[in-house]
N, C-alpha and C. Protein backbone atom coordinates (compact mmCIF):
# COMPACT_ATOMS: atom_id res chain seq x y z
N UNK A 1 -10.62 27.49 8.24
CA UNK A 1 -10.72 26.28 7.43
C UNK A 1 -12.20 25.96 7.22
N UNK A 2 -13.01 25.85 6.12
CA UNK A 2 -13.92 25.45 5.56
C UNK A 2 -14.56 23.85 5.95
N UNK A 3 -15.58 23.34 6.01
CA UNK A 3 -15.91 22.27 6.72
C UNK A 3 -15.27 21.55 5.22
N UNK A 4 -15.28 21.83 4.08
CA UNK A 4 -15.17 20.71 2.97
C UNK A 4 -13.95 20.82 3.32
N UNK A 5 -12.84 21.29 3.46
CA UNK A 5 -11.75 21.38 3.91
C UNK A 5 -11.11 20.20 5.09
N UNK A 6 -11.59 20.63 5.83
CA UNK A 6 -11.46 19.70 7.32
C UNK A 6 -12.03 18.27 6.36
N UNK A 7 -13.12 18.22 6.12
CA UNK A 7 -13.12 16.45 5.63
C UNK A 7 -12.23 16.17 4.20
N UNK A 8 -11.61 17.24 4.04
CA UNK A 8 -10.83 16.84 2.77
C UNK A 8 -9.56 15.92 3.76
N UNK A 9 -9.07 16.83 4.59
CA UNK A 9 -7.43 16.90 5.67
C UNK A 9 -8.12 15.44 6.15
N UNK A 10 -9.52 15.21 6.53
CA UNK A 10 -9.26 13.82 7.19
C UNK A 10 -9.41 12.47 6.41
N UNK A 11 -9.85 12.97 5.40
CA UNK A 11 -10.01 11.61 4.55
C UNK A 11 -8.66 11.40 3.74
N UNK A 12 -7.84 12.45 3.27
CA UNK A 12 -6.70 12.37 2.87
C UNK A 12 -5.58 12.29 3.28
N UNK A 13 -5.43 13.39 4.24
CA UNK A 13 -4.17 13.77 4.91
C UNK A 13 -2.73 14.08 3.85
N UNK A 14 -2.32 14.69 5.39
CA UNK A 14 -1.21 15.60 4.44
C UNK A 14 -0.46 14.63 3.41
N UNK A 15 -0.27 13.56 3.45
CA UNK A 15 0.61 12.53 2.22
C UNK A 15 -0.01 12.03 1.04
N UNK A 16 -1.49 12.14 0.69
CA UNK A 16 -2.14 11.70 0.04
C UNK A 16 -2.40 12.77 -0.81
N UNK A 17 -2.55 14.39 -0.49
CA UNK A 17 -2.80 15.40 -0.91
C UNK A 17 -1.58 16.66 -1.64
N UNK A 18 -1.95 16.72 -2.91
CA UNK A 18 -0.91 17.65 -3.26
C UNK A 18 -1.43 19.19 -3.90
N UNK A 19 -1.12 19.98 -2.93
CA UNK A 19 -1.74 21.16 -3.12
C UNK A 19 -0.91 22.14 -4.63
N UNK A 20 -1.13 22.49 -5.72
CA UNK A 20 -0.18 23.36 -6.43
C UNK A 20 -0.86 24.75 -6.35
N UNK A 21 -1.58 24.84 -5.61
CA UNK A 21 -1.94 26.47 -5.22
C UNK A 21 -0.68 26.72 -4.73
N UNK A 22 0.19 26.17 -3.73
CA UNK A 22 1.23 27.10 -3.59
C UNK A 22 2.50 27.12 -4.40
N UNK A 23 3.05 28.23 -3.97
CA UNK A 23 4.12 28.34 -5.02
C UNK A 23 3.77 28.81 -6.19
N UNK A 24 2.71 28.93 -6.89
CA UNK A 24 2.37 29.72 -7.92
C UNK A 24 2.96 29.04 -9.51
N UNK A 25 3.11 27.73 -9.68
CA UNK A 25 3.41 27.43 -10.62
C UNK A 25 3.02 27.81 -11.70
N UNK A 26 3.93 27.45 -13.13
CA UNK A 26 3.54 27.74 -14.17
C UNK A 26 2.56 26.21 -14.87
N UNK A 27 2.11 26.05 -15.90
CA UNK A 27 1.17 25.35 -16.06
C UNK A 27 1.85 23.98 -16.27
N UNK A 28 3.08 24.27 -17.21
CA UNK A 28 4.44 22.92 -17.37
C UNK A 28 4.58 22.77 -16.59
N UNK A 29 4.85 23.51 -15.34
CA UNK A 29 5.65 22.87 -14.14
C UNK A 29 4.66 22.36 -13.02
N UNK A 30 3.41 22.58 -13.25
CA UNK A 30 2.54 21.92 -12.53
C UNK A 30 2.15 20.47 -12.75
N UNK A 31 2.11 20.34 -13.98
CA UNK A 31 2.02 19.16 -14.84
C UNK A 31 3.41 18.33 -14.36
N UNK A 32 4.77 18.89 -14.46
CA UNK A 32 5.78 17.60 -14.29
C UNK A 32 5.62 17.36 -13.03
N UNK A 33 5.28 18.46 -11.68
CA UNK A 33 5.44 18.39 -10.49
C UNK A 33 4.26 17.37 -9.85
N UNK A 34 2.73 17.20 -10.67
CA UNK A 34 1.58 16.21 -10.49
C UNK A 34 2.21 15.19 -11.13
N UNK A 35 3.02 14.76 -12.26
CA UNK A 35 3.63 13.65 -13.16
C UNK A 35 4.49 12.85 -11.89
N UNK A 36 5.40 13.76 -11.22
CA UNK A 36 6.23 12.97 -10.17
C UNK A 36 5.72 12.47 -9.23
N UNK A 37 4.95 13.42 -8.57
CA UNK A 37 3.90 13.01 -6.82
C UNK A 37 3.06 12.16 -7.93
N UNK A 38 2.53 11.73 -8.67
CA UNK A 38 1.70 10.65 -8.71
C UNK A 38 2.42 9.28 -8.71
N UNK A 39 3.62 9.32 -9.90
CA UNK A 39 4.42 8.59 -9.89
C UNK A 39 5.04 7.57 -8.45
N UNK A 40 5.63 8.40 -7.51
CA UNK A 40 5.52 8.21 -6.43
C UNK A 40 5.10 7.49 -5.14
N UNK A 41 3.77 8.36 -5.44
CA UNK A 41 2.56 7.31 -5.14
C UNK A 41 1.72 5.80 -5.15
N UNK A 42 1.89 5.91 -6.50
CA UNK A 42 1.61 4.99 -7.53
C UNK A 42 2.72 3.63 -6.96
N UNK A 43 3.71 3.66 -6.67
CA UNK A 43 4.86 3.15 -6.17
C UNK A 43 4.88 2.66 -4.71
N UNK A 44 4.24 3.47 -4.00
CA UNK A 44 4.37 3.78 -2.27
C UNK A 44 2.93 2.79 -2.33
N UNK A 45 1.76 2.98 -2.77
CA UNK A 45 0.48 2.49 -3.02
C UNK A 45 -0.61 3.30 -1.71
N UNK A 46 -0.77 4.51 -2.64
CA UNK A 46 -1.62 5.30 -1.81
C UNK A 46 -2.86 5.55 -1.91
N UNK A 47 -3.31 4.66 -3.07
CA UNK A 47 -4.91 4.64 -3.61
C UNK A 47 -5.01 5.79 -4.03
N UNK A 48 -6.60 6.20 -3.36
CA UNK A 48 -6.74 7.78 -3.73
C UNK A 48 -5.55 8.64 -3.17
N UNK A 49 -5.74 9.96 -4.19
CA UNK A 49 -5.23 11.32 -3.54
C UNK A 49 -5.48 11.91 -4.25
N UNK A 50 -5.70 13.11 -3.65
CA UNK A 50 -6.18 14.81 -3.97
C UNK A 50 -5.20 15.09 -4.49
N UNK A 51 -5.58 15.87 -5.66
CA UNK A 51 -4.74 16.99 -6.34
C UNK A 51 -5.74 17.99 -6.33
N UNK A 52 -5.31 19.92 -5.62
CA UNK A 52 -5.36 20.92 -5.72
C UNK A 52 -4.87 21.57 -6.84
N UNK A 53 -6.05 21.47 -7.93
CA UNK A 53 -5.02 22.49 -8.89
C UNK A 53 -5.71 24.75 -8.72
N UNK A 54 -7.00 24.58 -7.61
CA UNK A 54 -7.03 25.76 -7.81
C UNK A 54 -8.01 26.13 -8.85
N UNK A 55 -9.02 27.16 -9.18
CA UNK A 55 -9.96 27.06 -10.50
C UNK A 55 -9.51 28.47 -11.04
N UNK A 56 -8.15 29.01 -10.48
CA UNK A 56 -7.86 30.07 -11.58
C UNK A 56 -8.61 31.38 -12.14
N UNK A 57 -9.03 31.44 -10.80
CA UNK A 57 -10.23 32.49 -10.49
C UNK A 57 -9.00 33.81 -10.65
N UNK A 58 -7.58 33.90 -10.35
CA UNK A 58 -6.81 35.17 -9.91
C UNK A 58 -6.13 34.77 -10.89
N UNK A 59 -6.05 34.21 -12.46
CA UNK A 59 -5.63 33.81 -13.55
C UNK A 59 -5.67 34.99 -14.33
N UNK A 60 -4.98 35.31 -15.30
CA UNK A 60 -4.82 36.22 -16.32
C UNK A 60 -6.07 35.67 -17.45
N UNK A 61 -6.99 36.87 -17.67
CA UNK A 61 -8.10 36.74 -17.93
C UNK A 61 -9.24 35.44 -17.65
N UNK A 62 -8.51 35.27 -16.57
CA UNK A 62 -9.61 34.09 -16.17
C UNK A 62 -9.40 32.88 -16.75
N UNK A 63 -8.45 32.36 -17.27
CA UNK A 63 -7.91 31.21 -17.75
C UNK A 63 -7.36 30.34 -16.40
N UNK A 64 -7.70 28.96 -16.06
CA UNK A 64 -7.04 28.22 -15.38
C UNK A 64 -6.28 27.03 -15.94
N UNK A 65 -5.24 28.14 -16.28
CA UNK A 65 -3.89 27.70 -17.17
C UNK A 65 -3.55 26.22 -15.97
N UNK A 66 -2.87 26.45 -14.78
CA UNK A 66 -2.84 24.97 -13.80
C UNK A 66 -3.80 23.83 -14.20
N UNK A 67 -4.67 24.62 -13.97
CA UNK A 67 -5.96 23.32 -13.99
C UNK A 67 -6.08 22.58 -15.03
N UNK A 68 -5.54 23.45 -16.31
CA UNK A 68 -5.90 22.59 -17.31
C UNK A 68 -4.63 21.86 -18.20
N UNK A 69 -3.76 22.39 -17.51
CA UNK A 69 -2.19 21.38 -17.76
C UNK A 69 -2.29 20.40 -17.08
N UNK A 70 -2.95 20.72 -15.67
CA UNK A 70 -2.71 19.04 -15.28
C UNK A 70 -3.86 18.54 -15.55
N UNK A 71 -4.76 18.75 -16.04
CA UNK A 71 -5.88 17.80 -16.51
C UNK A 71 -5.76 17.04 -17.51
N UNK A 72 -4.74 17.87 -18.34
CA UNK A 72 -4.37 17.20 -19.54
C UNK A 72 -3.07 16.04 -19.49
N UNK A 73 -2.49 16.48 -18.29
CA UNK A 73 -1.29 15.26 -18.16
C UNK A 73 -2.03 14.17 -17.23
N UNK A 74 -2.95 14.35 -16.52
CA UNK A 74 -3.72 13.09 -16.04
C UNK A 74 -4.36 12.76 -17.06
N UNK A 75 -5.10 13.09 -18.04
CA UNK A 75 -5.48 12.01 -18.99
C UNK A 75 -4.10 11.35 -19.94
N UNK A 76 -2.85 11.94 -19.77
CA UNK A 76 -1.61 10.84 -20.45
C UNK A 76 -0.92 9.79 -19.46
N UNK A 77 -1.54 10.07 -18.26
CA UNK A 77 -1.40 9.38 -17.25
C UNK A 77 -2.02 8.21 -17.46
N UNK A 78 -2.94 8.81 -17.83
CA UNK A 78 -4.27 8.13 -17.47
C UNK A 78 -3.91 7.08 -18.86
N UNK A 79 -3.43 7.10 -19.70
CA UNK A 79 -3.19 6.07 -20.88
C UNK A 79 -1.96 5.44 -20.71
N UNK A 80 -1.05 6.10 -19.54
CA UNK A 80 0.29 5.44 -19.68
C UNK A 80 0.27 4.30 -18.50
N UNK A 81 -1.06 3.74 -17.99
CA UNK A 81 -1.42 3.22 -16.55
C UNK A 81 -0.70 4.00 -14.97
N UNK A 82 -0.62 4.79 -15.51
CA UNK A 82 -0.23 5.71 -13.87
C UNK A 82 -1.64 5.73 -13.31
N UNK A 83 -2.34 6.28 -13.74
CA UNK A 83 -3.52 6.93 -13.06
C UNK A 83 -4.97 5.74 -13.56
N UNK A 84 -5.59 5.27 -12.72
CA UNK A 84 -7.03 4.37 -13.24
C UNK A 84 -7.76 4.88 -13.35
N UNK A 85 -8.02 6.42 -12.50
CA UNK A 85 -9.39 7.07 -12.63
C UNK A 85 -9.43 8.74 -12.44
N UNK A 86 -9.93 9.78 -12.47
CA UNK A 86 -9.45 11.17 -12.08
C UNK A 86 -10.99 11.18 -12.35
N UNK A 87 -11.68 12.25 -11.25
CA UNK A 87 -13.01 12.27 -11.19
C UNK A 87 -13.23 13.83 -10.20
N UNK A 88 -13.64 14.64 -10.44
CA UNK A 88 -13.66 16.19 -10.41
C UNK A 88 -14.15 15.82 -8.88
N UNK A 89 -13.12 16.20 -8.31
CA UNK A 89 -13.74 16.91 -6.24
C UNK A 89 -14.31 17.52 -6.17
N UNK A 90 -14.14 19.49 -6.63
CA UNK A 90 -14.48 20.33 -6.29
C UNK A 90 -14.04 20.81 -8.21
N UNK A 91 -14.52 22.49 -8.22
CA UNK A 91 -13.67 23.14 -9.06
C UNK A 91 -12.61 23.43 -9.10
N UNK A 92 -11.74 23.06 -8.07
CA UNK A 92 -10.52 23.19 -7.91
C UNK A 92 -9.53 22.29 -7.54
N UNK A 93 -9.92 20.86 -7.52
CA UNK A 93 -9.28 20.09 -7.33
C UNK A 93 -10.22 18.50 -8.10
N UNK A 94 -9.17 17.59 -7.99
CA UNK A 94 -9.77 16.26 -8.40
C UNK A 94 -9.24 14.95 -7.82
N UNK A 95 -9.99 14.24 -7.30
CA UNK A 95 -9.79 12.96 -7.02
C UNK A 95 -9.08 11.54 -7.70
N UNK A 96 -7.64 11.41 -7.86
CA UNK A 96 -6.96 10.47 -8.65
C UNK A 96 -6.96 9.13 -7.82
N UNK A 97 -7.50 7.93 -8.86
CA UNK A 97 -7.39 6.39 -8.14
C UNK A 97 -5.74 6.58 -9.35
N UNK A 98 -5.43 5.63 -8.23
CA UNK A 98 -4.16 5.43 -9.13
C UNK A 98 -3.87 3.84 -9.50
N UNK A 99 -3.14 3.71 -10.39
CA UNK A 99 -3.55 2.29 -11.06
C UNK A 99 -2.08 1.30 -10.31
N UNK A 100 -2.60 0.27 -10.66
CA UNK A 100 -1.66 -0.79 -9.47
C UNK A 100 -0.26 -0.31 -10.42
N UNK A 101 0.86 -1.24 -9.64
CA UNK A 101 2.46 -1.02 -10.60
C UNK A 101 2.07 -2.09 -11.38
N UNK A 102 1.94 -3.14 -11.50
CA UNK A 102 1.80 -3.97 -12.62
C UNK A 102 1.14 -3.24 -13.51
N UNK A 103 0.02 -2.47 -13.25
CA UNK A 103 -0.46 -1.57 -14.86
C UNK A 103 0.41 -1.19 -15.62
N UNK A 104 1.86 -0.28 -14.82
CA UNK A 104 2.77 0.10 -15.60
C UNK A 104 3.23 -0.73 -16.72
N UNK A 105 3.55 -2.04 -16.25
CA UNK A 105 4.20 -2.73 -17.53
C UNK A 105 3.23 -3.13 -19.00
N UNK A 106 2.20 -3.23 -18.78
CA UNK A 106 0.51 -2.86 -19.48
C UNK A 106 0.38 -2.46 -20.24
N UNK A 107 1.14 -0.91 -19.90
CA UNK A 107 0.74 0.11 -21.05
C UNK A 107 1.20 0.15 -22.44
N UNK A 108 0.22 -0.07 -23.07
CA UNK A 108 0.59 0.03 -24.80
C UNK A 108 0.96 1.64 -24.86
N UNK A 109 1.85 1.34 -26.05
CA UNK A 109 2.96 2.23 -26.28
C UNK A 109 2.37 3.28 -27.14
N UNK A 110 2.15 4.65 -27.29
CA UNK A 110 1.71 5.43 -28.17
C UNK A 110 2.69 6.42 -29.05
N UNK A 111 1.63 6.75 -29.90
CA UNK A 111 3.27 7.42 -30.58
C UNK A 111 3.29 9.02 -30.04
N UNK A 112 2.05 9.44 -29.80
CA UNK A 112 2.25 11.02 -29.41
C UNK A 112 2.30 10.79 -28.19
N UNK A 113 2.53 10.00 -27.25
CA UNK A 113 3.11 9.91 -25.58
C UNK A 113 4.67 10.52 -25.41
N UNK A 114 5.29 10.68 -24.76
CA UNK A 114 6.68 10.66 -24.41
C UNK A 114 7.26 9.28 -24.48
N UNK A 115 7.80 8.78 -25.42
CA UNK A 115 8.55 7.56 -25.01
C UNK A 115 9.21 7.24 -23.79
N UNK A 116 9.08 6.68 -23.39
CA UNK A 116 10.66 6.37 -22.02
C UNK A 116 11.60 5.28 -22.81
N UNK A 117 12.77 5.32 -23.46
CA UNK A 117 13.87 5.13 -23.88
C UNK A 117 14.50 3.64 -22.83
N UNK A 118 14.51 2.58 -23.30
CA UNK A 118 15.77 1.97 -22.61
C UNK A 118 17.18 2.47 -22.01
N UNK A 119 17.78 2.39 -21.28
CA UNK A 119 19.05 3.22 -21.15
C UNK A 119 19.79 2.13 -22.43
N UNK A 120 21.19 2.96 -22.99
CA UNK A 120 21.57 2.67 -24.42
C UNK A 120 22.12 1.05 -23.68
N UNK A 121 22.78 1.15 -22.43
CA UNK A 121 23.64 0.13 -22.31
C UNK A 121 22.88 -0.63 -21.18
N UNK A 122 22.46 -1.73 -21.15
CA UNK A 122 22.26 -2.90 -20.03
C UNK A 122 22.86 -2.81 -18.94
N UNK A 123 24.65 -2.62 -18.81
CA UNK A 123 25.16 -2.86 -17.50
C UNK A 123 24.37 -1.69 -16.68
N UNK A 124 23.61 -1.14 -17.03
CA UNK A 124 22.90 0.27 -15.97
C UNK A 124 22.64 -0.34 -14.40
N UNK A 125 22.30 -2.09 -14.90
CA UNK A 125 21.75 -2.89 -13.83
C UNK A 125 22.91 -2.94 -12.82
N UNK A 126 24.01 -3.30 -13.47
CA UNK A 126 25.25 -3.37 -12.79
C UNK A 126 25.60 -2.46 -11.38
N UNK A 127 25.04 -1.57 -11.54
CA UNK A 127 24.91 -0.35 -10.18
C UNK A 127 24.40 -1.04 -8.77
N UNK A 128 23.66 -1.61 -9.45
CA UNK A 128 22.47 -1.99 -8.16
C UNK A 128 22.85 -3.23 -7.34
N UNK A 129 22.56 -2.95 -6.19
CA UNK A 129 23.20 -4.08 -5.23
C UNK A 129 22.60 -5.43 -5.09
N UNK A 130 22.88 -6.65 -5.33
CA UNK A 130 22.76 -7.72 -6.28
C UNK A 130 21.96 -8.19 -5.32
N UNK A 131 20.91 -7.79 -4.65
CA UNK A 131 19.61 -8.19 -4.00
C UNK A 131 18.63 -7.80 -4.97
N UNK A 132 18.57 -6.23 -5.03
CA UNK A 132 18.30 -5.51 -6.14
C UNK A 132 17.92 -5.72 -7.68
N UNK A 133 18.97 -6.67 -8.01
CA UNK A 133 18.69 -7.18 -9.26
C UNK A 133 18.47 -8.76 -9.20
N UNK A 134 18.25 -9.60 -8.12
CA UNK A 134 17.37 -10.56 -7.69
C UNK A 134 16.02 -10.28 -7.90
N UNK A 135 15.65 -9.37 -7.21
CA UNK A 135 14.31 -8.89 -7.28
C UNK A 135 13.73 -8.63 -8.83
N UNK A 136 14.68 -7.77 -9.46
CA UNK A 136 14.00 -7.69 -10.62
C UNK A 136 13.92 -9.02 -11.49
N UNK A 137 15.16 -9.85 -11.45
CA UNK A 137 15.26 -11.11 -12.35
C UNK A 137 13.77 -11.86 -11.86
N UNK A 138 13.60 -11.91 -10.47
CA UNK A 138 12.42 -12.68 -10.38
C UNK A 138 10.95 -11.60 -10.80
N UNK A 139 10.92 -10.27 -10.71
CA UNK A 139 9.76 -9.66 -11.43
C UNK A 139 9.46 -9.98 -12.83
N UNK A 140 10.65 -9.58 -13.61
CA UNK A 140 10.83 -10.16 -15.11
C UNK A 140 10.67 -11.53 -15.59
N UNK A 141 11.26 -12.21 -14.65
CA UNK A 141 10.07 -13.47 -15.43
C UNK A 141 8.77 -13.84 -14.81
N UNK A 142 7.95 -13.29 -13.85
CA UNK A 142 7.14 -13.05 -13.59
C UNK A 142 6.50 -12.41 -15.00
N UNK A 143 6.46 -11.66 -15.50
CA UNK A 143 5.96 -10.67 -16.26
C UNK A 143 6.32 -10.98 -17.63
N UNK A 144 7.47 -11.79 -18.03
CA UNK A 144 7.28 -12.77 -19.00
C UNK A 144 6.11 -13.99 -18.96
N UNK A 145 6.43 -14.92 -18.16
CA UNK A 145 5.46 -15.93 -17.85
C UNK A 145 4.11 -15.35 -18.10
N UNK A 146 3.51 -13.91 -17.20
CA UNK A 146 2.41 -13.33 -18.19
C UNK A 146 1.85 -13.30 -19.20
N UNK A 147 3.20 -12.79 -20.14
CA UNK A 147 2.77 -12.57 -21.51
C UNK A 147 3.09 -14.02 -22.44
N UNK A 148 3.41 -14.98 -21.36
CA UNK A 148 3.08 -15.66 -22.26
C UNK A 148 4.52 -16.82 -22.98
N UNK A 149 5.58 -16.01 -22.25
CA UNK A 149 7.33 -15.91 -22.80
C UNK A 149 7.73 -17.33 -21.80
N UNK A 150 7.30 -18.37 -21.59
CA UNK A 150 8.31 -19.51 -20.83
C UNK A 150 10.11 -19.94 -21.55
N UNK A 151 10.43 -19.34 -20.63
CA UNK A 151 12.03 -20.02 -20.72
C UNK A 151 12.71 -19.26 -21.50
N UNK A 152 12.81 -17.86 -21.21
CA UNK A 152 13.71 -16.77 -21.94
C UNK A 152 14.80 -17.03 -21.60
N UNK A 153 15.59 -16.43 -22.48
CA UNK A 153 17.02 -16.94 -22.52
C UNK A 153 17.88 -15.76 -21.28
N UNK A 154 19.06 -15.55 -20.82
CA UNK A 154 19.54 -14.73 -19.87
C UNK A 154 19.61 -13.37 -20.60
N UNK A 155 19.55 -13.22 -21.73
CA UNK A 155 19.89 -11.91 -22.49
C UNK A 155 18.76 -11.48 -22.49
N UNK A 156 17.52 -11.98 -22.51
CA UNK A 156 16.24 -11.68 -23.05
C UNK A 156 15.81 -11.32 -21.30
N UNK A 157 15.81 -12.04 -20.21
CA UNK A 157 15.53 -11.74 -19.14
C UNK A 157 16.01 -10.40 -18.73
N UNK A 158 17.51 -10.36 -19.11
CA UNK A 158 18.11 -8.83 -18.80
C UNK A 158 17.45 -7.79 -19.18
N UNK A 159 17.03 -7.94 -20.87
CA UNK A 159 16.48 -6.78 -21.20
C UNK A 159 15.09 -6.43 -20.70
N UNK A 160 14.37 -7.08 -20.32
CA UNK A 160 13.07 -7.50 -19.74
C UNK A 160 13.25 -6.76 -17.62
N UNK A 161 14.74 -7.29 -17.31
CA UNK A 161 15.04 -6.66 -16.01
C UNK A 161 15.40 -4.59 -16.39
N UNK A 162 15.78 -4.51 -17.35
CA UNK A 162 16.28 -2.96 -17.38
C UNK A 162 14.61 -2.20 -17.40
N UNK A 163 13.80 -3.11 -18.78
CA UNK A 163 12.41 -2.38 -18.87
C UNK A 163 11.62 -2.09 -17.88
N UNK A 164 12.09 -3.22 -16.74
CA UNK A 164 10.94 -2.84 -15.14
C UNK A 164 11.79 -1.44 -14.55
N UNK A 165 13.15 -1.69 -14.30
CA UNK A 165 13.67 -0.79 -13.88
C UNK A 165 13.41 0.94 -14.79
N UNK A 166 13.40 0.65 -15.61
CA UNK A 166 13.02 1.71 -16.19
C UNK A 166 11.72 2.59 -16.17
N UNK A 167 10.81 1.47 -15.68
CA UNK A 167 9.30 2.20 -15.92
C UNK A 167 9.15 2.30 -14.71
N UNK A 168 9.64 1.81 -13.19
CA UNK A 168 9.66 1.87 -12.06
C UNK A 168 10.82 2.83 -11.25
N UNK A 169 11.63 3.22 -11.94
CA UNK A 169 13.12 4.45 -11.46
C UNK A 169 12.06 5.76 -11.63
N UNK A 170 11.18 6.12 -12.30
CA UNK A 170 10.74 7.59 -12.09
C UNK A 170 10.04 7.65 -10.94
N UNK A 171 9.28 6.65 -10.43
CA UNK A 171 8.61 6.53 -9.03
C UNK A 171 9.02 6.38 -7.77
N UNK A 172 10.35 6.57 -7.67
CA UNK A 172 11.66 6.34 -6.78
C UNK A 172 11.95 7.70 -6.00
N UNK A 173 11.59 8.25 -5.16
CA UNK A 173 12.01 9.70 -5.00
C UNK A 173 14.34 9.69 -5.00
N UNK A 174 14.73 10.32 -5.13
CA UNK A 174 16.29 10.84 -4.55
C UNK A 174 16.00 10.38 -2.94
N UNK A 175 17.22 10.35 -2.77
CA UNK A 175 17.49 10.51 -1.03
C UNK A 175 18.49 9.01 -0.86
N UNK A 176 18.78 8.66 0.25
CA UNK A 176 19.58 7.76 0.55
C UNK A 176 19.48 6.45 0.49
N UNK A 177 17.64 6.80 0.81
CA UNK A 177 17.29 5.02 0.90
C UNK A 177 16.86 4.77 -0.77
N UNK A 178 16.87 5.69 -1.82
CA UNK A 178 16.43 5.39 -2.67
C UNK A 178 16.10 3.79 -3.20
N UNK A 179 17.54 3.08 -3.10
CA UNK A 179 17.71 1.33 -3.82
C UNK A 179 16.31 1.04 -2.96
N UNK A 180 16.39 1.24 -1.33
CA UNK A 180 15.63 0.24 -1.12
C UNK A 180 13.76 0.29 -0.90
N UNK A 181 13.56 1.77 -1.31
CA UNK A 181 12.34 2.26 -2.04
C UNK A 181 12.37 1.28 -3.38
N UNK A 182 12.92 1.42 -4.03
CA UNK A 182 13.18 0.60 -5.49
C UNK A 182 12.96 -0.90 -4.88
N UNK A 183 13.78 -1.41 -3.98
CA UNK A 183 12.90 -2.91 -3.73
C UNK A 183 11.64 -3.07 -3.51
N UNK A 184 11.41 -1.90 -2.47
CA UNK A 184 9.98 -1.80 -2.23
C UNK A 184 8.83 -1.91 -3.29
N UNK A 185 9.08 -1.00 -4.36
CA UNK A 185 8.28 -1.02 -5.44
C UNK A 185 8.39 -2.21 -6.21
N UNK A 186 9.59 -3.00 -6.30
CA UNK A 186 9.80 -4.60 -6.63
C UNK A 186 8.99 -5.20 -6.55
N UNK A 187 9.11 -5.40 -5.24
CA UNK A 187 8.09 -6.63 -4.06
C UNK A 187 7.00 -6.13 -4.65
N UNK A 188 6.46 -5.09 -4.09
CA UNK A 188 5.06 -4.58 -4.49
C UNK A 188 4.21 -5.00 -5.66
N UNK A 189 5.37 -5.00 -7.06
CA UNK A 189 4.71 -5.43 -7.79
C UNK A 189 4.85 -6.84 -8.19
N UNK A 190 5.82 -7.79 -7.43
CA UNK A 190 5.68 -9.28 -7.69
C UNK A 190 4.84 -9.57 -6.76
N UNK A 191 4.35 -8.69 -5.57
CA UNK A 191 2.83 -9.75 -5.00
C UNK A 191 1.95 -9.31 -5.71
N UNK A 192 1.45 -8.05 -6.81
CA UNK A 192 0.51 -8.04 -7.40
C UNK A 192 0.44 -8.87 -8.48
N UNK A 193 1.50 -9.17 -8.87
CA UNK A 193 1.58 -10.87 -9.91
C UNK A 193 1.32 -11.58 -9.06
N UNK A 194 1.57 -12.02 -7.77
CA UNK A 194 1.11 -13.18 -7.03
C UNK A 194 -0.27 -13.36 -7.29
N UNK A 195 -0.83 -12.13 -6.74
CA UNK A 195 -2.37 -12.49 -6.41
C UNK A 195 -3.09 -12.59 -7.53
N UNK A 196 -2.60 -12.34 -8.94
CA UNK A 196 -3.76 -12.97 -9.57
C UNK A 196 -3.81 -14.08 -10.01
């Protein structure tokens, strides 16, 4: 292990750091696989973290096809408020600040971005265990009151509750505790409405 190494492992550690040297990805799949672990993150609130993309030195003619897929999906990151900052570590890796969850709701909408779609039908909320959608009713008008919206009507709050859920469900890993990761990221972002 390399001394830049060792102070990489201690300033980061293994949860903060996502290596795509292994496994040998392709350049798409490096890109969705940095899109999720940031996402994630971004959610959990891990500040910095390392991304390893490798400088593609053992690349087919020397192209660092990795490196430069995900460079290019951190700068759509970087416009969709996932990411606040990406700033070159090494040649083979880069340093991501990641932007609070309230950025998420922030982001102006572009047309060459990926849209994220409302789900077609509202009851989607209906799933969720009615703590769950406490939380969001009180994020959503939080985040109305923001922009400005006093005294939305219950239809208008709903749709306003699916849009958090929506921009906050990709940052959710699978697994059992999923819902209550999803509160987590709730809370998280109604004390960052608190504090300002």
């Amino acid at each position: 292990m390399s001394l830049a190494t060792a102070f990489d492992e201690l300033e980061f550690g293994p949860e903060r750091t996502l290596n795509l040297r292994t496994g040998l990805p392709t350049g798409e799949q490096a890109a969705a696989r940095v899109e999720a672990w940031l996402r994630e993150r971004q959610v959990g609130k891990s500040g910095d973290v390392l991304v390893i993309t490798g400088r593609g030195k053992g690349s087919e003619d020397g192209i660092a096809v990795v490196r430069e897929a995900v460079l290019a999906r951190l700068r759509s990151l970087r416009r969709r408020n996932v990411v606040a900052e990406v700033r070159e570590h090494t040649e083979g890796s880069f340093v991501v600040t990641l932007a609070s969850v309230t950025a998420l709701f922030e982001a102006p909408r572009r047309r060459r971005e990926p849209r994220q779609e409302l789900p077609p039908d509202p009851r989607v909320l209906d799933g969720l265990d009615a703590s769950t959608r406490a939380l969001l009713r009180t994020l959503a008008s939080q985040v109305l009151d923001a922009l400005g919206v006093h005294g939305a009507g219950p239809a208008f709050v709903r749709d306003e509750m699916v849009r958090q859920f929506t921009l906050l469900a990709p940052g959710v890993p699978e697994g059992p505790d999923r819902e209550a990761r999803l509160r987590d990221a709730i809370r998280r972002a109604t004390d960052e409405y608190d504090e300002r």
